[in-house]
Protein backbone atom coordinates (compact mmCIF):
# COMPACT_ATOMS: atom_id res chain seq x y z
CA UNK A 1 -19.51 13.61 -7.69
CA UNK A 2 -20.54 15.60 -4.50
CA UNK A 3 -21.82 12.35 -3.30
CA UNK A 4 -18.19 10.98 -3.20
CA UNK A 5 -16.26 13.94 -1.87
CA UNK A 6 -18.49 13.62 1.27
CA UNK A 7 -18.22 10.10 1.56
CA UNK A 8 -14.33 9.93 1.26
CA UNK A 9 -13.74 12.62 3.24
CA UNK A 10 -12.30 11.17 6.27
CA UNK A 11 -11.38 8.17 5.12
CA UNK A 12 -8.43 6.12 4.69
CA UNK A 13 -7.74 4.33 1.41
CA UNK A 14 -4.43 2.33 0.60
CA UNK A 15 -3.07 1.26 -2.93
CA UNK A 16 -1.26 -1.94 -2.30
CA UNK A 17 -0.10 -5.16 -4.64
CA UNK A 18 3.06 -6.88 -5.89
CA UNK A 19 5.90 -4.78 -7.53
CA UNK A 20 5.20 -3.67 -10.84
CA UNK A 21 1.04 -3.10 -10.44
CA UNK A 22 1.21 0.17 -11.12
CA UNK A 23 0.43 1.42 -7.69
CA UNK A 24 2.12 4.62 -7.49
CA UNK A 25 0.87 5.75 -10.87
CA UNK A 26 -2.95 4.79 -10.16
CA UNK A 27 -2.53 6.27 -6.74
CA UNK A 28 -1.40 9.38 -8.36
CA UNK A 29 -3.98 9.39 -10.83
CA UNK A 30 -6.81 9.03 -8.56
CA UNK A 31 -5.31 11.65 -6.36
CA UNK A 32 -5.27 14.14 -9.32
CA UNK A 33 -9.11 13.05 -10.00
CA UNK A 34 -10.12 13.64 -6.11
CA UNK A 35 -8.09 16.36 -5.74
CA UNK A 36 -10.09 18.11 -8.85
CA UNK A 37 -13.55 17.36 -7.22
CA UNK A 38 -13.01 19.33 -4.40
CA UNK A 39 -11.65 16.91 -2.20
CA UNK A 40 -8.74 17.35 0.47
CA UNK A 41 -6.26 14.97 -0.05
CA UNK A 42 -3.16 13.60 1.58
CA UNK A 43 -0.90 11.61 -0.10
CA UNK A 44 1.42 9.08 2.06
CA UNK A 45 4.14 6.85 0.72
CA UNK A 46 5.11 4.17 3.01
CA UNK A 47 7.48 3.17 3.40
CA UNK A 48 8.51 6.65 4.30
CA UNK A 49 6.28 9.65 3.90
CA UNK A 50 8.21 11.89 6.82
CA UNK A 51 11.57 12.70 7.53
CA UNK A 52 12.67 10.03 9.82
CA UNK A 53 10.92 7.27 7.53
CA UNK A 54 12.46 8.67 4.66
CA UNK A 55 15.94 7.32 6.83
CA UNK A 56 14.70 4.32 7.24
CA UNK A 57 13.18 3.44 3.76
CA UNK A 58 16.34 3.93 2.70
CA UNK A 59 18.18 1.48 4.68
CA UNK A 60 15.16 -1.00 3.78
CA UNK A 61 15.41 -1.23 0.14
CA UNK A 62 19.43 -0.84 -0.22
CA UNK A 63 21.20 -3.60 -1.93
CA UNK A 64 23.99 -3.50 0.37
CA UNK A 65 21.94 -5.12 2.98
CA UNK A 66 20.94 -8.53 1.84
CA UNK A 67 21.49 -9.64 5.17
CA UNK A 68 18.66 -7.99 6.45
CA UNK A 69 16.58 -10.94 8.23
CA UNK A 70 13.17 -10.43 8.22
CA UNK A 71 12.01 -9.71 11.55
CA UNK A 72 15.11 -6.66 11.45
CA UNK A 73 12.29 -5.74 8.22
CA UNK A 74 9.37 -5.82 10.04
CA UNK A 75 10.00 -4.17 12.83
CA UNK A 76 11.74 -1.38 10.54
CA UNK A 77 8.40 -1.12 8.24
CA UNK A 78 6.37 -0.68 11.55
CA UNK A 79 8.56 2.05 13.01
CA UNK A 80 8.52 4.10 9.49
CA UNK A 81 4.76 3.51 9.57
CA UNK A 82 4.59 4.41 13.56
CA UNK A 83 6.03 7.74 12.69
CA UNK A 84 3.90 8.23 9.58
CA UNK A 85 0.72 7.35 11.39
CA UNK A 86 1.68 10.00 14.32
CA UNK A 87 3.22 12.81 12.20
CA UNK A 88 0.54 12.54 8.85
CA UNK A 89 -2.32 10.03 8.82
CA UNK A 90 -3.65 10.71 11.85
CA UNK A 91 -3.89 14.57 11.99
CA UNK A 92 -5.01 14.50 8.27
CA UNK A 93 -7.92 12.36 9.17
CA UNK A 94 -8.99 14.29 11.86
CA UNK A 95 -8.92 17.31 9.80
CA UNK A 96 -11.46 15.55 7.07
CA UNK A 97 -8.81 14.94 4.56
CA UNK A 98 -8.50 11.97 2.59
CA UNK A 99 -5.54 10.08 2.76
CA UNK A 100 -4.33 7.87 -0.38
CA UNK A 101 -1.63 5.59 0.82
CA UNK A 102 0.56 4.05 -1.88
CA UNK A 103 1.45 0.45 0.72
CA UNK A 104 0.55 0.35 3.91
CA UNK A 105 0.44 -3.25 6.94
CA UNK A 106 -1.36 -4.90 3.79
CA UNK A 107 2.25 -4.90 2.50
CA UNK A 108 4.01 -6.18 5.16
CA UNK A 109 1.86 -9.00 5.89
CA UNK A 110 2.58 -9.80 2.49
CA UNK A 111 5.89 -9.38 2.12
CA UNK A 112 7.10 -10.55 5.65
CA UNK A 113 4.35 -13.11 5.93
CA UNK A 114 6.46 -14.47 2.48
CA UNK A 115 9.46 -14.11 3.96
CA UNK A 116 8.37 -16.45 6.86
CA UNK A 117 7.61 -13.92 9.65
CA UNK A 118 4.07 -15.23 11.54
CA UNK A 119 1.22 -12.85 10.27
CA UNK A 120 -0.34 -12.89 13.95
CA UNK A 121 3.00 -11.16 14.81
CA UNK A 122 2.87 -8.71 12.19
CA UNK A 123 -0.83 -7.76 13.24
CA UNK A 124 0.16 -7.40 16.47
CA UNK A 125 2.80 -5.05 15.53
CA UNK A 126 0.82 -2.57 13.07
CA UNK A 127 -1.85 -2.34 16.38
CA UNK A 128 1.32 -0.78 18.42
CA UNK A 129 2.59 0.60 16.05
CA UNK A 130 -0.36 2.74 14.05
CA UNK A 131 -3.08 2.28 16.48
CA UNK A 132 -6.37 3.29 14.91
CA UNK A 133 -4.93 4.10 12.01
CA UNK A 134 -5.39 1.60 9.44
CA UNK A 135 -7.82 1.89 5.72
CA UNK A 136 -11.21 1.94 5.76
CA UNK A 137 -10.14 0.16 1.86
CA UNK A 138 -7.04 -1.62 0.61
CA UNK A 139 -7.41 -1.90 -3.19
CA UNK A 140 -5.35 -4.52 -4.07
CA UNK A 141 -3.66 -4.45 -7.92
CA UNK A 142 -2.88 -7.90 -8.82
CA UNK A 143 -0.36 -8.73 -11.44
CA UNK A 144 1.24 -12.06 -12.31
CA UNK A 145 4.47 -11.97 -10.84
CA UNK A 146 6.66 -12.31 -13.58
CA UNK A 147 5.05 -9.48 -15.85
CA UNK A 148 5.05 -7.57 -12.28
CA UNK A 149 9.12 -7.61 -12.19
CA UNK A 150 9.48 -7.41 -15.44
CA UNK A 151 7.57 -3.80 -15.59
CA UNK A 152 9.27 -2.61 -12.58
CA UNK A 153 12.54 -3.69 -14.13
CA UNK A 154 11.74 -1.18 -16.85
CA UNK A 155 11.54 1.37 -14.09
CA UNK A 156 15.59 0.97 -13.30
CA UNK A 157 17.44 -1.07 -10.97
CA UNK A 158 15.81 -3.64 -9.22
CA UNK A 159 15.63 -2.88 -5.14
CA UNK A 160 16.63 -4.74 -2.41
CA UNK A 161 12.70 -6.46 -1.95
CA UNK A 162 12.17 -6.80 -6.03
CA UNK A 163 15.55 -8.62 -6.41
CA UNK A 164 14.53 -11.63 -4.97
CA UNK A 165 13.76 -14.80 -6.35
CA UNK A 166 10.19 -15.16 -8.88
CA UNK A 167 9.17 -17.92 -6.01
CA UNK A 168 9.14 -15.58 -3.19
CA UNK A 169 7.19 -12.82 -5.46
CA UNK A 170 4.64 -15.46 -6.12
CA UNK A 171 4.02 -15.84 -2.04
CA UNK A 172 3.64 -12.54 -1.65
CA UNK A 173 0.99 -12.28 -4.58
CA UNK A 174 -0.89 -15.17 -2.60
CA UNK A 175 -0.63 -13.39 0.27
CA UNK A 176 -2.07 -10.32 -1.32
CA UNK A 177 -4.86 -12.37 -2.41
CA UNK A 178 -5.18 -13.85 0.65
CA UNK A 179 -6.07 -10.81 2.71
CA UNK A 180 -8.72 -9.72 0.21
CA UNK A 181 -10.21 -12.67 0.55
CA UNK A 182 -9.85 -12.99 4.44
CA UNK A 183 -11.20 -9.11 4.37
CA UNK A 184 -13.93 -8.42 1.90
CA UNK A 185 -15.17 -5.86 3.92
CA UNK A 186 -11.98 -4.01 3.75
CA UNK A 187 -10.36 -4.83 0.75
CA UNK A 188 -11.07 -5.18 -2.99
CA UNK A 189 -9.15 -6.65 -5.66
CA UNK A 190 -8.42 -4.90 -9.50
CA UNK A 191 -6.60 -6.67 -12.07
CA UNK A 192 -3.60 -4.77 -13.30
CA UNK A 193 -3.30 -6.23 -16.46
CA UNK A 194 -4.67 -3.70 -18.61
CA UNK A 195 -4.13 -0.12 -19.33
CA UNK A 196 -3.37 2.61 -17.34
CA UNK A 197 -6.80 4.38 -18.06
CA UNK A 198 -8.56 1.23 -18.08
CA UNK A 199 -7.40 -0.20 -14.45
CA UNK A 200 -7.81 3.91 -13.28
CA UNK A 201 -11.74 3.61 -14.53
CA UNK A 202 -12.07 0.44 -12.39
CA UNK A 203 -10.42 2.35 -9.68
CA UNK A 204 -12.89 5.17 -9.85
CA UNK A 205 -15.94 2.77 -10.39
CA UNK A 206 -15.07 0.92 -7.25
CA UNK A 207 -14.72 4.10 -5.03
CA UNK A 208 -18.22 4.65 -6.30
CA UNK A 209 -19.72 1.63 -6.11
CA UNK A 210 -18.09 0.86 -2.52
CA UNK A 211 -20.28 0.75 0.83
CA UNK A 212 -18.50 3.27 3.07
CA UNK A 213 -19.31 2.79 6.56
């Protein structure tokens, strides 16, 4: 286990996939399990994760705002993520901390890339917006998108993003999938479909198992 504390400390890794993969809870899980081994972590939520992205997730996933076009949402995600990447990421990696990210650009290329917004764009955007700061791994949870909303509707009301129609969830699961396989050097993909412990061993394994540079 002292092999992986060194080798994650430092590094960026981001839990990403549709809604209702379980990200938050594995991402909490493994931060426990790191945490315990001696590691520093950081945990980041995006989008939010500081005071003034904490504003601004807010006006993302309200109802009220179905209006919202999608290139209002893109730029939004990018500033929270700007001032997340400034205030937290970047400071935390410099100070040999790991930082587990529960979403992070993976999200927004899949969400806004579904939504129609052109994925060049929304690369170009994360660059000015976080700079340097992207994962060194994306581990993407993948879910079929009906059992995915149908889990997070357990959770409570439905957001802004996970009320919208099963066709647009399905995009954004391609585009998940897309990335990882666009990226295999800096992404990895875990089926969500089992149990908590089971898709947390996976988790684990793959942090293990995974060539850091």
């Amino acid at each position: 286990m002292s092999d992986l504390v060194e080798q994650l400390a430092g590094k960026f890794i981001v839990i990403d996939g549709p809604d209702g993969a379980g990200k938050t809870t594995q991402a909490k899980l493994l931060g426990e399990f790191l945490s315990e081994s001696g590691l520093e972590v950081a945990h980041i939520r995006d989008p939010g994760g500081t005071e003034i992205g904490d504003e601004i997730r807010t006006i993302l996933l309200d109802r009220r705002h179905h209006k919202m076009s999608v290139q209002c949402e893109l730029m939004l995600y990018m500033a929270s993520r700007a001032q997340l990447a400034c205030e937290v990421i970047a400071p935390a990696l410099s100070s040999g901390k790991c930082v587990l990210g529960d979403r992070y650009v993976s999200s927004t290329v899949a969400y806004q890339g579904a939504g129609g917004a052109d994925i060049k764009a929304i690369t170009q955007a994360a660059q000015i917006a976080v700079g340097a700061a992207m994962p060194d791994l994306t581990v993407i949870l993948d879910i079929e998108s009906q059992l995915g909303l149908t889990r997070a509707a357990r959770e409570g009301q439905a957001d802004r993003i996970e009320s919208k129609h099963i066709e647009y969830h399905r995009k954004v699961r391609e585009m998940f999938l897309a990335q990882a396989a666009d990226q295999p050097e800096r992404f990895t993909v875990i089926p969500s479909s089992g149990s908590i412990e089971e898709i947390q061993q996976q988790l684990r394994q793959t942090l293990t198992a995974w060539k850091w540079a």
